[in-house]
N, C-alpha and C. Protein backbone atom coordinates (compact mmCIF):
# COMPACT_ATOMS: atom_id res chain seq x y z
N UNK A 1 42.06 34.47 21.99
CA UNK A 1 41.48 33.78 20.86
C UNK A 1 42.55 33.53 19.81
N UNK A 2 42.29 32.22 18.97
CA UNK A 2 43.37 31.48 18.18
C UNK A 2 43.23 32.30 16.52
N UNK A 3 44.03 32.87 15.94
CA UNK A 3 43.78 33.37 14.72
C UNK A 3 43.38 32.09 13.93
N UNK A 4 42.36 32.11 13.87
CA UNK A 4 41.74 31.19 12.89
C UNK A 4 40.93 31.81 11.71
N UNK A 5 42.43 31.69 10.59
CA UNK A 5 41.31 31.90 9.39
C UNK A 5 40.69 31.07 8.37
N UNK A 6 39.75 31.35 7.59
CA UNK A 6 39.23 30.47 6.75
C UNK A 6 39.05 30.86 5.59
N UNK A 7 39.38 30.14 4.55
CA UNK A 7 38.74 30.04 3.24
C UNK A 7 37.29 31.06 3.19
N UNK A 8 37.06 32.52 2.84
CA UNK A 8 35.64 32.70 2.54
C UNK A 8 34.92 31.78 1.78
N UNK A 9 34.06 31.65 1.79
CA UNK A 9 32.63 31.31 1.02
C UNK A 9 31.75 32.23 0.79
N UNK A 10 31.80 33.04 -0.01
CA UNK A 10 30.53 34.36 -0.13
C UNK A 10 30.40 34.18 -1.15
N UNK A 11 28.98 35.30 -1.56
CA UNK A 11 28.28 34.78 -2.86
C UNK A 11 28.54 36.28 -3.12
N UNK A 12 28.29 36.41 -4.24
CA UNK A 12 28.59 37.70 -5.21
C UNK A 12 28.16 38.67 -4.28
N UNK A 13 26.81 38.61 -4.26
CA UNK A 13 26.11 39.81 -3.39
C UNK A 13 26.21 40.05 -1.76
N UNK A 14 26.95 39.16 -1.54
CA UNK A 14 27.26 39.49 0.21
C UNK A 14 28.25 40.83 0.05
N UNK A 15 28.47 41.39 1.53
CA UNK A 15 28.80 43.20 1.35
C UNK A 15 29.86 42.50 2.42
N UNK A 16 31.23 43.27 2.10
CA UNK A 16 32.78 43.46 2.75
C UNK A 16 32.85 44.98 2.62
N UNK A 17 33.31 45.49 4.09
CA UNK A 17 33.26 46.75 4.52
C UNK A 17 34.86 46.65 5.42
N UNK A 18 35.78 48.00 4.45
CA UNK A 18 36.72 48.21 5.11
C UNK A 18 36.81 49.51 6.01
N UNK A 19 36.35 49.95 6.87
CA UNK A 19 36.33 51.24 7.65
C UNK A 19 35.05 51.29 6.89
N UNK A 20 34.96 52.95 6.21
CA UNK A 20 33.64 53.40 5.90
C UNK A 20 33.22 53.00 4.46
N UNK A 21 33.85 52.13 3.81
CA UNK A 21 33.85 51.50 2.45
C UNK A 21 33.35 50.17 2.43
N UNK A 22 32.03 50.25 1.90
CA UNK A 22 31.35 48.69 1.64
C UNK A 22 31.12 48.45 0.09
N UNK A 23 31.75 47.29 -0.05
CA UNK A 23 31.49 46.60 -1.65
C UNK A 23 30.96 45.20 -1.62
N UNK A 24 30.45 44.89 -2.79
CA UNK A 24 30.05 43.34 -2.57
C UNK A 24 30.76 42.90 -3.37
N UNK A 25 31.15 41.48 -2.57
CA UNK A 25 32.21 40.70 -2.76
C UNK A 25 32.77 40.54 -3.79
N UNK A 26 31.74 40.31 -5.39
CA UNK A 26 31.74 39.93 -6.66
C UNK A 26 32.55 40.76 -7.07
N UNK A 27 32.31 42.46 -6.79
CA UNK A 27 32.90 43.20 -7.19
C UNK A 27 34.69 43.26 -6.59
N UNK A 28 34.64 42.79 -5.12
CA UNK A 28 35.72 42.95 -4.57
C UNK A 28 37.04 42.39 -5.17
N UNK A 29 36.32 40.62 -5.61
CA UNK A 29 37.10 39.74 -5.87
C UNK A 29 37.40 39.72 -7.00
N UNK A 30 36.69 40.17 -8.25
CA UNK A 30 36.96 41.21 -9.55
C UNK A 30 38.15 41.73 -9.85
N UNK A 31 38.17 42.25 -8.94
CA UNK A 31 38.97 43.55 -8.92
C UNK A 31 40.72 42.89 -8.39
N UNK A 32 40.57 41.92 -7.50
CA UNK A 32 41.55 41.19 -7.00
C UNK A 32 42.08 40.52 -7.90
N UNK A 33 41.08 39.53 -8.65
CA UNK A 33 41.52 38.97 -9.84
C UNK A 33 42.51 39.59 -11.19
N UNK A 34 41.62 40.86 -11.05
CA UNK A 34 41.96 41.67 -12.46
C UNK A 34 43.10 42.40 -12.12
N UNK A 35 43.77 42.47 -10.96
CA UNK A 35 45.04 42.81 -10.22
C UNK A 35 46.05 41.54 -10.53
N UNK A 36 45.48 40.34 -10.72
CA UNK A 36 46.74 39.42 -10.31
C UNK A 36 47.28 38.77 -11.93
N UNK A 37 47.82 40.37 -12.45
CA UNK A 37 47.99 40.38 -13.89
C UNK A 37 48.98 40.15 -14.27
N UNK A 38 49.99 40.02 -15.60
CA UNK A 38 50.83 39.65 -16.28
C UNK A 38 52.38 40.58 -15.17
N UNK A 39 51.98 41.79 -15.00
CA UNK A 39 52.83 42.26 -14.12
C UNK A 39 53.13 42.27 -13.09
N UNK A 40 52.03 41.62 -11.87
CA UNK A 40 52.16 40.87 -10.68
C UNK A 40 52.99 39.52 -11.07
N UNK A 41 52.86 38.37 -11.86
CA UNK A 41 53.30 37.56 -11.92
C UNK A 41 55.09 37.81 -12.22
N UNK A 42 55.32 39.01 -12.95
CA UNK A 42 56.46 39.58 -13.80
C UNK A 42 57.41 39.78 -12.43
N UNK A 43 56.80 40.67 -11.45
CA UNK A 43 57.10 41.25 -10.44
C UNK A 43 57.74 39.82 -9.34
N UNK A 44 56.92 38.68 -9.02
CA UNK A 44 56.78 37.53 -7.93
C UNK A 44 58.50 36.75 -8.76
N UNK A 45 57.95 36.46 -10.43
CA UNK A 45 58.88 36.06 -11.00
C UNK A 45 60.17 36.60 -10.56
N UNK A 46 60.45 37.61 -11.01
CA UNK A 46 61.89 38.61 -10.75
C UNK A 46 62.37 38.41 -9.23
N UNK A 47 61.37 38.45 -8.38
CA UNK A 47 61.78 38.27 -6.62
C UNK A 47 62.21 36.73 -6.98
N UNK A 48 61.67 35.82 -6.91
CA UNK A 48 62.13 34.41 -7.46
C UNK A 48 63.62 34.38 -7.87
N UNK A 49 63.78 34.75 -9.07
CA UNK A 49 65.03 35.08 -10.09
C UNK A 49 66.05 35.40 -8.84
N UNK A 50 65.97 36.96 -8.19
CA UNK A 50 67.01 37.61 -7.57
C UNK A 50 67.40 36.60 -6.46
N UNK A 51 66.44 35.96 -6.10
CA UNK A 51 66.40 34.27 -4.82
C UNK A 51 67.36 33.40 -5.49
N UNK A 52 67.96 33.49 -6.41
CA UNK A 52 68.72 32.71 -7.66
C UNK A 52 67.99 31.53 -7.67
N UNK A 53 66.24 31.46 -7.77
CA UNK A 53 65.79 30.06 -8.53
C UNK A 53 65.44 30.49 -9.84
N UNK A 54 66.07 29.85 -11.06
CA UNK A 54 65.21 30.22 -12.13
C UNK A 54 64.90 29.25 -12.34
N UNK A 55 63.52 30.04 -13.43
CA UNK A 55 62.55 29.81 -13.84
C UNK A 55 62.58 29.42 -16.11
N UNK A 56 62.85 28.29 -16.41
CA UNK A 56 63.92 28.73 -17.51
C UNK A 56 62.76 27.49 -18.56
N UNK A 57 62.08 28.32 -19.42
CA UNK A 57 61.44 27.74 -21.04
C UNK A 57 62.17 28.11 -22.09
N UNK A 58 62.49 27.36 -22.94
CA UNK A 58 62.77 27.87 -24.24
C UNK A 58 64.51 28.32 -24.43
N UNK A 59 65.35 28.24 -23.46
CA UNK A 59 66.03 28.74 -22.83
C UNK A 59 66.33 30.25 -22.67
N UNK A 60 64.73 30.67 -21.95
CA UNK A 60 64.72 32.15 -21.83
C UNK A 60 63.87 31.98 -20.66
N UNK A 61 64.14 33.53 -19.70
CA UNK A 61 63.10 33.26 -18.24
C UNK A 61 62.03 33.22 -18.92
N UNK A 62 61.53 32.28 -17.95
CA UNK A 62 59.61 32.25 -18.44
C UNK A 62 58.90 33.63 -18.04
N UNK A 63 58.90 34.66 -18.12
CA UNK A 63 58.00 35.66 -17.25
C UNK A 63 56.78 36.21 -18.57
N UNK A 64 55.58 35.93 -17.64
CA UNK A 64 54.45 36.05 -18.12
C UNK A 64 53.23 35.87 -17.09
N UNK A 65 51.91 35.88 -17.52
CA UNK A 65 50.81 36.16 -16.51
C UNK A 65 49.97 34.79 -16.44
N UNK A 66 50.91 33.60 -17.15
CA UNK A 66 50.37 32.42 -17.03
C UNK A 66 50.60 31.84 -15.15
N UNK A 67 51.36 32.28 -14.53
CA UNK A 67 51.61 31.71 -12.98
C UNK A 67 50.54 31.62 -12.67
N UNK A 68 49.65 32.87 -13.14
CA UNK A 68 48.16 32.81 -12.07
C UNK A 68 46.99 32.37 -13.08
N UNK A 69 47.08 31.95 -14.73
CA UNK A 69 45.89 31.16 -15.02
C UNK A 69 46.46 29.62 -15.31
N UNK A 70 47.20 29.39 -16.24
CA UNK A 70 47.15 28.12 -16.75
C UNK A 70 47.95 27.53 -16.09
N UNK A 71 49.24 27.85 -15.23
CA UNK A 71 50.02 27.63 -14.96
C UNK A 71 51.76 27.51 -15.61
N UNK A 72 52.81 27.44 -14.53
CA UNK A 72 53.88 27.21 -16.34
C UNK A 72 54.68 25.75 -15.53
N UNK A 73 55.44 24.96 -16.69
CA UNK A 73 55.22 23.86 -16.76
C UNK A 73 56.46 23.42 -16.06
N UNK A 74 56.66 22.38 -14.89
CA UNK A 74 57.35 21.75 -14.15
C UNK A 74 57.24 20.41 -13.91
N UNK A 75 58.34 19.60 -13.30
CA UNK A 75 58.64 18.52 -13.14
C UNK A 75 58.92 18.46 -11.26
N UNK A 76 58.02 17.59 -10.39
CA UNK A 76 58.18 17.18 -9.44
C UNK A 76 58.44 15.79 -8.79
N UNK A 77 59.39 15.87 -7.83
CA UNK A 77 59.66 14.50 -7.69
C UNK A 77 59.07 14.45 -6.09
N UNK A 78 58.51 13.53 -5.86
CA UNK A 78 57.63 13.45 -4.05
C UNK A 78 58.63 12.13 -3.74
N UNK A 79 58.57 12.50 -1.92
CA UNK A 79 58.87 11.09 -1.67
C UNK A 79 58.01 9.91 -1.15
N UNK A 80 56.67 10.19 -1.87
CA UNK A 80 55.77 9.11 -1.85
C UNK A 80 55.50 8.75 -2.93
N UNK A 81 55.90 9.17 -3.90
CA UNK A 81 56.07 8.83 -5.30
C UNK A 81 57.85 8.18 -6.08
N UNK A 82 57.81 7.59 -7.30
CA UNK A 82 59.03 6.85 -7.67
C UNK A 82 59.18 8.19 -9.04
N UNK A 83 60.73 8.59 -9.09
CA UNK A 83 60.58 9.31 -10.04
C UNK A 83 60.19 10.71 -10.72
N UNK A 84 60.13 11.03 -11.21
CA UNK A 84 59.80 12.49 -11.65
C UNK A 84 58.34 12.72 -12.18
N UNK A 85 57.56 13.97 -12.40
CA UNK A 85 56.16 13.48 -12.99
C UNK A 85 55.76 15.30 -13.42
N UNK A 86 55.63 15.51 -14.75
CA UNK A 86 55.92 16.31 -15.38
C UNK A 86 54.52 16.82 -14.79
N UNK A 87 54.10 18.14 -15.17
CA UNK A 87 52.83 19.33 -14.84
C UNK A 87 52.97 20.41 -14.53
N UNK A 88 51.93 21.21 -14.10
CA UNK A 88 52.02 22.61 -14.25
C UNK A 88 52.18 23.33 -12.49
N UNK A 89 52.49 23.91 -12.46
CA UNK A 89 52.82 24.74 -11.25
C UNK A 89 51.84 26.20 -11.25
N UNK A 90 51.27 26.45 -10.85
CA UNK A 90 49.83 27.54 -10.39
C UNK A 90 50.37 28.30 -9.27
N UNK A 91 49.93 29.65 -9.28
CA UNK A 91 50.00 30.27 -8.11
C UNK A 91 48.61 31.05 -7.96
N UNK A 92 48.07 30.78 -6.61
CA UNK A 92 46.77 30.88 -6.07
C UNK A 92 46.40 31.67 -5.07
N UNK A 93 45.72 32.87 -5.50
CA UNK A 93 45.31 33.74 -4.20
C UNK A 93 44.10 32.99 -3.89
N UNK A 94 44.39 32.96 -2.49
CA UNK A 94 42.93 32.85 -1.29
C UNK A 94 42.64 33.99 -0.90
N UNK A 95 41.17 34.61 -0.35
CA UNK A 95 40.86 35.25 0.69
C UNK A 95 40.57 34.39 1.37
N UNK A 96 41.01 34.83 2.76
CA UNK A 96 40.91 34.50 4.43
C UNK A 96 40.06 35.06 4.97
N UNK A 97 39.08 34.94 6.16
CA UNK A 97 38.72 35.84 7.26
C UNK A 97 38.90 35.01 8.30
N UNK A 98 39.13 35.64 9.64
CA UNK A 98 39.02 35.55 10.64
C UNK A 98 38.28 36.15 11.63
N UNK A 99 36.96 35.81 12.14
CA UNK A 99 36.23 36.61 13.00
C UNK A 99 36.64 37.01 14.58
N UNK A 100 36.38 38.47 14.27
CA UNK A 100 36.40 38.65 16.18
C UNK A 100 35.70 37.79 16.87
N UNK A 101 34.57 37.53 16.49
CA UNK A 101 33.67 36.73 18.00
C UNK A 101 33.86 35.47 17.77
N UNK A 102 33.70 35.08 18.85
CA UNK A 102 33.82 33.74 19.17
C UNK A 102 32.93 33.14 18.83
N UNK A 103 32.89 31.69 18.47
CA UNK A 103 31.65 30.39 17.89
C UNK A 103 31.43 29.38 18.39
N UNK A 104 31.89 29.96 20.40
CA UNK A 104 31.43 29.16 21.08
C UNK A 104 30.03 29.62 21.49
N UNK A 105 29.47 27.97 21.12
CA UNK A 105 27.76 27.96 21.25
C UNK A 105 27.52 27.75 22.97
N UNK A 106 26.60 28.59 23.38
CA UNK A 106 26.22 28.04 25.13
C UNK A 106 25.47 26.21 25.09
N UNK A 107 25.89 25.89 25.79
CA UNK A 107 24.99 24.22 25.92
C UNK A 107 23.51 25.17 26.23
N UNK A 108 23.30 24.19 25.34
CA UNK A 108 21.43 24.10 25.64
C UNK A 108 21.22 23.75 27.56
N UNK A 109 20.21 24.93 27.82
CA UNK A 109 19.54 24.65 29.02
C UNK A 109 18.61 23.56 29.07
N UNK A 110 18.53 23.15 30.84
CA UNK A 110 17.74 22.04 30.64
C UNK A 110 16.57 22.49 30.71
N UNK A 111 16.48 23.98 30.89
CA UNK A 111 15.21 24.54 31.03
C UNK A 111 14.09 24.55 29.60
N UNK A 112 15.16 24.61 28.54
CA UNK A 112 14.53 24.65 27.11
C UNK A 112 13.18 23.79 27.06
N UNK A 113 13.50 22.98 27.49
CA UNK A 113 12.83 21.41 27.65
C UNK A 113 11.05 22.02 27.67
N UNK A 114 10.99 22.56 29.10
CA UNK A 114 9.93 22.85 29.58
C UNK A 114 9.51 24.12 29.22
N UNK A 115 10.27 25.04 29.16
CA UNK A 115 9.39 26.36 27.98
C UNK A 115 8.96 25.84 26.79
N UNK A 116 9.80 25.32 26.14
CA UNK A 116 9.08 24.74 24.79
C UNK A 116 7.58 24.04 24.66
N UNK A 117 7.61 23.14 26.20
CA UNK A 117 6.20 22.23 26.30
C UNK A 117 5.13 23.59 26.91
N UNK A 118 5.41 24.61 27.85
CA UNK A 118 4.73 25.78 28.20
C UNK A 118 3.98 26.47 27.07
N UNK A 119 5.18 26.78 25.59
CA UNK A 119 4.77 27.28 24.66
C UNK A 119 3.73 26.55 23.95
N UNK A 120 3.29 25.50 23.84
CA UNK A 120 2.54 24.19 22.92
C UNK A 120 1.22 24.49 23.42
């Protein structure tokens, strides 16, 4: 089977269980959020920096906990685009899952047909 993960979609109250630990999601993703703080960003920044890309406002490093809300502010040039085009740069946690079972559906029997008219 192909690791295929996806984007969750859960609603607050759906339950994620790691071994013998179940939380619902709202709370999970809370908590993820409230992790991806001024010192995570401080931390990603500095790995960046030591990569020798800086990161340079004001002419001082930018390090702060804007990466993960508002973003901090850059200039990109595409090559489907002419030119430069000023905006913000974001960094974005996803959760993923990937299920063990498979979501291959059996073809419908042709038998369905005639239990269904049996059942009527």
């Amino acid at each position: 089977m192909a690791n295929e993960f996806k984007p969750i979609k859960a609603n607050d109250d759906d339950v994620i269980s790691f071994n013998d630990h179940t939380y619902k999601f709202g709370k999970f993703d809370q908590a993820l959020r409230q992790s991806l703080n001024k010192e995570v960003a401080n931390q990603i920044l500095r790995e960046i920096r030591n990569r020798q890309i800086k990161i340079i406002k004001d002419n001082h490093t930018f390090i702060n906990g804007s990466l993960f809300t508002e973003g901090i502010e850059c200039e990109m040039i595409s090559t489907e685009k002419k030119g430069w085009t000023k905006g913000k740069l974001r960094l974005k946690v996803t959760l993923e899952f990937c299920s063990d079972e498979s979501e291959i559906k059996e073809p419908p029997s042709p038998l369905d047909e005639i239990r269904k008219s049996l059942q009527n």
